[in-house]
PDB file of N, CA and C in Angstrom:
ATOM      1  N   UNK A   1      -0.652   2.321  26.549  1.00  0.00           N
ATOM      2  CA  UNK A   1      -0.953   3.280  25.488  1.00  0.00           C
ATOM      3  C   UNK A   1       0.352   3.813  24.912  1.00  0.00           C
ATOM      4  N   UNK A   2       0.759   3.993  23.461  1.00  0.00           N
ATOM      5  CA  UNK A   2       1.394   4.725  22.481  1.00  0.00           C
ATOM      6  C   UNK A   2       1.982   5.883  23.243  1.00  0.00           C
ATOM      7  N   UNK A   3       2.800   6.313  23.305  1.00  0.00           N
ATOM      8  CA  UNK A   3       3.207   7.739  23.269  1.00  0.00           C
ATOM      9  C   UNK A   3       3.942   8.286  22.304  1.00  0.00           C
ATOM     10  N   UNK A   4       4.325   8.813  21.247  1.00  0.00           N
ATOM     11  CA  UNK A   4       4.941   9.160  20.206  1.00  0.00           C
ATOM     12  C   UNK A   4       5.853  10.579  20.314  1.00  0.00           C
ATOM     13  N   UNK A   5       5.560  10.685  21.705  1.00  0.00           N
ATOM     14  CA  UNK A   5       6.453  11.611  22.417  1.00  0.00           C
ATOM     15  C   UNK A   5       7.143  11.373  23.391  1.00  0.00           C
ATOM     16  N   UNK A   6       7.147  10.202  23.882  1.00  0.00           N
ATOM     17  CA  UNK A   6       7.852   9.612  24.724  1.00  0.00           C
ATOM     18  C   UNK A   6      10.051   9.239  23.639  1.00  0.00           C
ATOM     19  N   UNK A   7      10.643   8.980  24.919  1.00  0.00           N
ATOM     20  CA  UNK A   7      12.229   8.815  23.968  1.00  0.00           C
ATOM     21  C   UNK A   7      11.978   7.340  23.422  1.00  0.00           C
ATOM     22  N   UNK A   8      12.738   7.725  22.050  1.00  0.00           N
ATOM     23  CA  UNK A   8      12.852   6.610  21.461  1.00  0.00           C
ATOM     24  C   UNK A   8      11.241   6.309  20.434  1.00  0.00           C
ATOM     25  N   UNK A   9      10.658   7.435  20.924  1.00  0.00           N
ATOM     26  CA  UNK A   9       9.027   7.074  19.785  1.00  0.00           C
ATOM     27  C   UNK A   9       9.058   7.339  18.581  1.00  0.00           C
ATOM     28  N   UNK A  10       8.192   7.553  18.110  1.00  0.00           N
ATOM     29  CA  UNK A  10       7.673   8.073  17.177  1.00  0.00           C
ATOM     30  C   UNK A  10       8.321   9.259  16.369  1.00  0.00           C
ATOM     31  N   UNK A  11       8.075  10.459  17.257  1.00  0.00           N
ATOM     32  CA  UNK A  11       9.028  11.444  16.673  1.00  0.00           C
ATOM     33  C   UNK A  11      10.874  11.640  16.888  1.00  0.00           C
ATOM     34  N   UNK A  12      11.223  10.837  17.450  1.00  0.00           N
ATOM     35  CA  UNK A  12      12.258  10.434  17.833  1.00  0.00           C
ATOM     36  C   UNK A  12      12.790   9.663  17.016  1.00  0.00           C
ATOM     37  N   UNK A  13      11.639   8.539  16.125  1.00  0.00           N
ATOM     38  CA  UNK A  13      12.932   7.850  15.353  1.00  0.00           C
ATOM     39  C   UNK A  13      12.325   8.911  13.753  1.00  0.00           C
ATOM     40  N   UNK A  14      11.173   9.636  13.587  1.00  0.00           N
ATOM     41  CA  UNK A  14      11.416  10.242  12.226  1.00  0.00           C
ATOM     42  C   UNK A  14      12.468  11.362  12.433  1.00  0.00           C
ATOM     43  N   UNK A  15      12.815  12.114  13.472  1.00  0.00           N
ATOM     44  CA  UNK A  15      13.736  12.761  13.527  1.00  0.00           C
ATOM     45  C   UNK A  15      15.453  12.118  13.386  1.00  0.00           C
ATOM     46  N   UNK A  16      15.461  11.384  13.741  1.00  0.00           N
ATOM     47  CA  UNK A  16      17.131  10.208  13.098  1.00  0.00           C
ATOM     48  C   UNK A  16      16.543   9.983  11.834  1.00  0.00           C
ATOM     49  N   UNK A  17      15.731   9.510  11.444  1.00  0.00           N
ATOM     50  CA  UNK A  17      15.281   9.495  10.212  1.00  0.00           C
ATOM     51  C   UNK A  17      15.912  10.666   9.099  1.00  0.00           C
ATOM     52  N   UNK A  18      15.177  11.813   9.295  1.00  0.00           N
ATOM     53  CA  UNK A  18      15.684  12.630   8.512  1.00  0.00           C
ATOM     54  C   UNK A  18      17.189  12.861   9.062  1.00  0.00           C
ATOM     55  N   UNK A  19      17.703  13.561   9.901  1.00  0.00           N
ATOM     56  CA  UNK A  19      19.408  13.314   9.866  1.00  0.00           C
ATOM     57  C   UNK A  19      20.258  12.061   9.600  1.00  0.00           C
ATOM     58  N   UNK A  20      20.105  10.983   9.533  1.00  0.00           N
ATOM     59  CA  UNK A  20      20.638  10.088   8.482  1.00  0.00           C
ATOM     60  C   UNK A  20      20.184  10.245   6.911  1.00  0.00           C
ATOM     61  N   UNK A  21      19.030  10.720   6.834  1.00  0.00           N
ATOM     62  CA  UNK A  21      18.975  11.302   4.966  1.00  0.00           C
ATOM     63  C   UNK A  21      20.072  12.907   4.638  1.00  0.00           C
ATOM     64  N   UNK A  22      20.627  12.912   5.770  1.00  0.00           N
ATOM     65  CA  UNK A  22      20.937  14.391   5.780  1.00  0.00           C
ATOM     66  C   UNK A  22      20.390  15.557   5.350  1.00  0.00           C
ATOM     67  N   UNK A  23      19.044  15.552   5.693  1.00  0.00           N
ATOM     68  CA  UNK A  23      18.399  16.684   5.277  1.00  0.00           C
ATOM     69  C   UNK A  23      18.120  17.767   6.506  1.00  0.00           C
ATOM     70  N   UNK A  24      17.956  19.058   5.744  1.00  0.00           N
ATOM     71  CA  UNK A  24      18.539  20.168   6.938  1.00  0.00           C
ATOM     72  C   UNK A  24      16.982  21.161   6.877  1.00  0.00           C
ATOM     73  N   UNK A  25      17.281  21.765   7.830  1.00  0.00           N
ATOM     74  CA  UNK A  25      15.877  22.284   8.014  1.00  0.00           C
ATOM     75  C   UNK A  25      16.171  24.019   6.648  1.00  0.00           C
ATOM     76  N   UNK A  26      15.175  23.630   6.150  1.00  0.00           N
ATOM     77  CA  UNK A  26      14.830  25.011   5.125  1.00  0.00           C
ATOM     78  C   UNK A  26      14.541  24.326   4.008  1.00  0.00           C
ATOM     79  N   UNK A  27      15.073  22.926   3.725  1.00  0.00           N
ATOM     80  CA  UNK A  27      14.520  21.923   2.550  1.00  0.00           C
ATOM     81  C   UNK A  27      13.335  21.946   2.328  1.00  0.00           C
ATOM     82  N   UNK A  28      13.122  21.661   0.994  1.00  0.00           N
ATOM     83  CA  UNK A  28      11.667  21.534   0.603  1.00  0.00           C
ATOM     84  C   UNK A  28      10.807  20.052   1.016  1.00  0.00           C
ATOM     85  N   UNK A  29      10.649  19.945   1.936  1.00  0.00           N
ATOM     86  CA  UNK A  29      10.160  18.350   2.435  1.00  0.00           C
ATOM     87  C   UNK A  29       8.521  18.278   2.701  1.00  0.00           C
ATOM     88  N   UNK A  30       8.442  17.566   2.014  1.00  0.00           N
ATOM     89  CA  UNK A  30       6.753  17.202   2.083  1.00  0.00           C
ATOM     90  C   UNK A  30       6.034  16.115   2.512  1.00  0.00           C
ATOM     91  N   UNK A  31       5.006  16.006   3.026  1.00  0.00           N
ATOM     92  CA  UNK A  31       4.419  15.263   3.877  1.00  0.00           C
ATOM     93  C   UNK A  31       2.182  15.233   3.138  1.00  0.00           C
ATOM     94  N   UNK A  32       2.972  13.574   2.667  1.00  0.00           N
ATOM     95  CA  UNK A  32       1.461  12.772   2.233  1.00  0.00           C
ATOM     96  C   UNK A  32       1.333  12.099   2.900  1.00  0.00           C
ATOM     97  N   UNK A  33       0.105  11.680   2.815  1.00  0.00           N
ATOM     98  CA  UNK A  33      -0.923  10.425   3.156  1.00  0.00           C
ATOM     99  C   UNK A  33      -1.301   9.586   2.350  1.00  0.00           C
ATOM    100  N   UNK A  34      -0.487   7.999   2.185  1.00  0.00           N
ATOM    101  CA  UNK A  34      -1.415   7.646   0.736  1.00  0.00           C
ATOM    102  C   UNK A  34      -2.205   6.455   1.729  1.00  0.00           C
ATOM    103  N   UNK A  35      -2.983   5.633   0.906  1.00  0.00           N
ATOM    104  CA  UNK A  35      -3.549   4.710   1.419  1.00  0.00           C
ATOM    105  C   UNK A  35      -5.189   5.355   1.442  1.00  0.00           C
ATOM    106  N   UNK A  36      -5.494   6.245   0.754  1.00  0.00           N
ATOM    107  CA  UNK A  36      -6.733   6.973   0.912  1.00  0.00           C
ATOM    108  C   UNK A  36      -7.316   6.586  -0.244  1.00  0.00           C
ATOM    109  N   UNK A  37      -8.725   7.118  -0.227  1.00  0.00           N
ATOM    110  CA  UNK A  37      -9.603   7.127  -1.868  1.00  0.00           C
ATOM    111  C   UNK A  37     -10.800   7.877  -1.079  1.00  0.00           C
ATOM    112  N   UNK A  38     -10.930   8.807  -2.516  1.00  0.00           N
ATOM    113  CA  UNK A  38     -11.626  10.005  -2.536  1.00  0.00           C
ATOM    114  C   UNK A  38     -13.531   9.459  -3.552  1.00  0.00           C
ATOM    115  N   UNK A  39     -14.437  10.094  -2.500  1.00  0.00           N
ATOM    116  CA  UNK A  39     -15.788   9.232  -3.396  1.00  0.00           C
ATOM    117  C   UNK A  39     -16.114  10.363  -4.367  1.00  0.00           C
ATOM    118  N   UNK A  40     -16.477   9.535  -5.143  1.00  0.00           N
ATOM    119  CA  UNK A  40     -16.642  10.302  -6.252  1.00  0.00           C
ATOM    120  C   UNK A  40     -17.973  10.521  -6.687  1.00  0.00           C
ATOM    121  N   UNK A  41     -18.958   9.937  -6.274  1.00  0.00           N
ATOM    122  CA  UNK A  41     -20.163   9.892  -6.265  1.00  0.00           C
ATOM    123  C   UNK A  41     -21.077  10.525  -5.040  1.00  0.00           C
ATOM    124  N   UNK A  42     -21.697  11.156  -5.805  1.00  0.00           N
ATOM    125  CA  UNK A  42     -22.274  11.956  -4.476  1.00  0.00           C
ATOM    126  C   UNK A  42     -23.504  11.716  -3.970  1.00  0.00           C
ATOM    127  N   UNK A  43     -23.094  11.774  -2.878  1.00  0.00           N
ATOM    128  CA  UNK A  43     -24.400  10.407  -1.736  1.00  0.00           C
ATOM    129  C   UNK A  43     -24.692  12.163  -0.767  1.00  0.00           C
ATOM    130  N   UNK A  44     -25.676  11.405   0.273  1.00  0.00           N
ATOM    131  CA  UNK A  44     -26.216  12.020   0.845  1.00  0.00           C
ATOM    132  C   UNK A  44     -25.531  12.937   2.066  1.00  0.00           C
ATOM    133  N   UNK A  45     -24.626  12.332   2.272  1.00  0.00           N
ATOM    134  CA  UNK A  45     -23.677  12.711   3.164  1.00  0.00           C
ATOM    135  C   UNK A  45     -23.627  12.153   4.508  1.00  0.00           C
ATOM    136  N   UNK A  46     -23.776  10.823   4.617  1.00  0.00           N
ATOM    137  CA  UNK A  46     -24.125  10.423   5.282  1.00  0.00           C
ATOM    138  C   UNK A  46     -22.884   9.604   5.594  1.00  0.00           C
ATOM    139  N   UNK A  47     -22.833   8.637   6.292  1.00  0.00           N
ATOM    140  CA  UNK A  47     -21.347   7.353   6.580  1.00  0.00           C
ATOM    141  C   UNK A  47     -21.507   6.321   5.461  1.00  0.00           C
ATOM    142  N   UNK A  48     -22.795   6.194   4.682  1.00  0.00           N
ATOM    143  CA  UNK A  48     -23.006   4.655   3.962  1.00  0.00           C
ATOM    144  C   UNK A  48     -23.137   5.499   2.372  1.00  0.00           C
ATOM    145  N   UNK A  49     -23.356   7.072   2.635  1.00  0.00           N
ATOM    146  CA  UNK A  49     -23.617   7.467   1.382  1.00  0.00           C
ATOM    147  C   UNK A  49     -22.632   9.233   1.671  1.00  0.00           C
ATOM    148  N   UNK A  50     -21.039   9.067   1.455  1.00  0.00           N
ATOM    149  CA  UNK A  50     -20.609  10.350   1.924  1.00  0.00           C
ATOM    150  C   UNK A  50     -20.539  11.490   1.040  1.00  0.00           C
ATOM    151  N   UNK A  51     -20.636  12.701   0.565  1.00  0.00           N
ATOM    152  CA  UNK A  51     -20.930  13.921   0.037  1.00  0.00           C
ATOM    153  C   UNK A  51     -19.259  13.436  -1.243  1.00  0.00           C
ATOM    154  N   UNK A  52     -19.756  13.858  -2.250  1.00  0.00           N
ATOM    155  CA  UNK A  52     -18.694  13.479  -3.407  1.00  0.00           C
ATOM    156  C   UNK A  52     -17.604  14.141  -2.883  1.00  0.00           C
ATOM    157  N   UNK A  53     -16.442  13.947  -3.143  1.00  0.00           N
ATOM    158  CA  UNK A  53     -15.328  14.901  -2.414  1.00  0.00           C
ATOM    159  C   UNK A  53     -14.568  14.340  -1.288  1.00  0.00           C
ATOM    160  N   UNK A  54     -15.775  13.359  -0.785  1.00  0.00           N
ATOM    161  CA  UNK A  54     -15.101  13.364   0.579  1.00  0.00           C
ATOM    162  C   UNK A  54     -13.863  12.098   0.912  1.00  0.00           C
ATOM    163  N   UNK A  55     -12.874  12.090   1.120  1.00  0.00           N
ATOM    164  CA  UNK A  55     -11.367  11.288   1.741  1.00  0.00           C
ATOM    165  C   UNK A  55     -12.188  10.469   2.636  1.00  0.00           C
ATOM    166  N   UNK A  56     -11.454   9.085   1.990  1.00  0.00           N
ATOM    167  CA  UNK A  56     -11.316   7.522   3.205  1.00  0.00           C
ATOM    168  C   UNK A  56     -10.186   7.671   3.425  1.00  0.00           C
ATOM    169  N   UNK A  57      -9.944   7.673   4.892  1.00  0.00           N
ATOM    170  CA  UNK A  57      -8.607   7.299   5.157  1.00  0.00           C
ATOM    171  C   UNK A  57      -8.794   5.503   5.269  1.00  0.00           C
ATOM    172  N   UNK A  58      -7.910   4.461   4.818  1.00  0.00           N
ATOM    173  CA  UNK A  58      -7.981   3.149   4.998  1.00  0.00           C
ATOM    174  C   UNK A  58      -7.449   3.042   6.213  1.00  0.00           C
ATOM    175  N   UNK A  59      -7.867   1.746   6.752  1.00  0.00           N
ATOM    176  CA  UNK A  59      -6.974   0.895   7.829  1.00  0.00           C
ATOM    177  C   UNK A  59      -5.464   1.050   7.824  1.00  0.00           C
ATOM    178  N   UNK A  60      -5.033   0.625   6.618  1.00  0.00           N
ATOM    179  CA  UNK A  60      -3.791   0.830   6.331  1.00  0.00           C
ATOM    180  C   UNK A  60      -2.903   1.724   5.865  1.00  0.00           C
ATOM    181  N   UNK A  61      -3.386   2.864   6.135  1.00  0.00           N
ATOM    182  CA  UNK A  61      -3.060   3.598   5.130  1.00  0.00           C
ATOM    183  C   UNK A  61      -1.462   4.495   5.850  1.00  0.00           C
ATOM    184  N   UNK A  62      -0.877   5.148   5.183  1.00  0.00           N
ATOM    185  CA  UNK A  62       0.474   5.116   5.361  1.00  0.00           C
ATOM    186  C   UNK A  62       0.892   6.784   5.014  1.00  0.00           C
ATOM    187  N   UNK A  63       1.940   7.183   5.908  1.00  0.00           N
ATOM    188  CA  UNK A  63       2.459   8.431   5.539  1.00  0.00           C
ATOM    189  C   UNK A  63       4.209   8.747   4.769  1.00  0.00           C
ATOM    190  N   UNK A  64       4.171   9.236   4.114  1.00  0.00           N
ATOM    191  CA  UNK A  64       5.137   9.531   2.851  1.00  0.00           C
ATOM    192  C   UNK A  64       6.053  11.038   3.382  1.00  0.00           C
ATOM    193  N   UNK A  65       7.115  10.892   3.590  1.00  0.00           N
ATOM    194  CA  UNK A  65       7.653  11.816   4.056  1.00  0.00           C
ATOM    195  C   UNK A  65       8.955  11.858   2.761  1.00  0.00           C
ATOM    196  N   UNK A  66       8.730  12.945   1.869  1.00  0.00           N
ATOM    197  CA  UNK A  66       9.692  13.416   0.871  1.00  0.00           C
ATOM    198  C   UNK A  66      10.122  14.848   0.684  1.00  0.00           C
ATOM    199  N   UNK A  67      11.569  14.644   0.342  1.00  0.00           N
ATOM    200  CA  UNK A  67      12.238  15.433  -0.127  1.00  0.00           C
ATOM    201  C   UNK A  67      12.343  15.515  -1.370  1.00  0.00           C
ATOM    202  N   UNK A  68      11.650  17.664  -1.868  1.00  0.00           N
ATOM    203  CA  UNK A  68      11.766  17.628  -3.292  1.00  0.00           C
ATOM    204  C   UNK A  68      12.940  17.933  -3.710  1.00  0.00           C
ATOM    205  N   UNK A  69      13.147  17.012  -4.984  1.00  0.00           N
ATOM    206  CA  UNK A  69      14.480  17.604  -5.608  1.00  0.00           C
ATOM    207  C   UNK A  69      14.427  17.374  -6.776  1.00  0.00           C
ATOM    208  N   UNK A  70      15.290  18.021  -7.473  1.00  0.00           N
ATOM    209  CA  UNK A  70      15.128  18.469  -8.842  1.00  0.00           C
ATOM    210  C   UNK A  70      15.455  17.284  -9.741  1.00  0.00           C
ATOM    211  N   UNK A  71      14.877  17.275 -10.661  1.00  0.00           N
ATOM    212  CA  UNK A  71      15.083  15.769 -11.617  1.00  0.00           C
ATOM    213  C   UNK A  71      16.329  16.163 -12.894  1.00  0.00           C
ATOM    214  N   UNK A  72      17.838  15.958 -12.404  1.00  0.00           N
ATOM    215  CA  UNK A  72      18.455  16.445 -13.576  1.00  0.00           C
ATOM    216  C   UNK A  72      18.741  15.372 -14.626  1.00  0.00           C
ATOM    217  N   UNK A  73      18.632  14.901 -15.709  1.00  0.00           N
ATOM    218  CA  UNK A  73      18.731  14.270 -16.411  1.00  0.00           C
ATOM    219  C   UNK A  73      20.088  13.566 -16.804  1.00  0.00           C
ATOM    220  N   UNK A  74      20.130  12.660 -17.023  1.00  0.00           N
ATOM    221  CA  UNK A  74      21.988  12.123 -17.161  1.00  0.00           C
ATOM    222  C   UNK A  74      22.337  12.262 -18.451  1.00  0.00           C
ATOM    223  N   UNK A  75      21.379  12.464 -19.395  1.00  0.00           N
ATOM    224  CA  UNK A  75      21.358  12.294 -20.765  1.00  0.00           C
ATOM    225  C   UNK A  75      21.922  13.582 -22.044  1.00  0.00           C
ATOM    226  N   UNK A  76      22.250  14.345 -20.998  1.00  0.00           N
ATOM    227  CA  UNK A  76      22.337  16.055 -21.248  1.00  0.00           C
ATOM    228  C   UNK A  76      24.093  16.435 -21.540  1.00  0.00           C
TER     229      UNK A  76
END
């Protein structure tokens, strides 16, 4: 079994992760999920018919770890 807390896991390599981006703690850093789709049709609420609103997470679906920063223009 996975441990993602074990050395060398999971949070171990997103943490080198962000200190090789050099980002420091108080940054504006945000955390998505893409790989999803939202139903838009509203079923019964059931697994074959889920309440409109409701998030698929996919098989594949993937997490997005960004830093906001400001878009300055070169053109200025």
């Amino acid at each position: 079994m996975y441990n993602a807390w074990e050395e060398n896991g999971l949070m171990d390599q997103i943490q080198q992760t962000i200190e090789d981006l050099g980002w420091k703690e108080g940054d504006d850093i945000l955390v998505e999920i893409g790989g999803t789709s939202i139903y838009e049709i509203d079923g019964a609420g059931t697994k074959w018919a889920p309440l409109k609103g409701t998030r698929k997470y996919n098989k594949d679906a993937f997490i997005v770890i960004k830093q906001k920063t400001p878009v300055i223009s070169s053109c200025e």
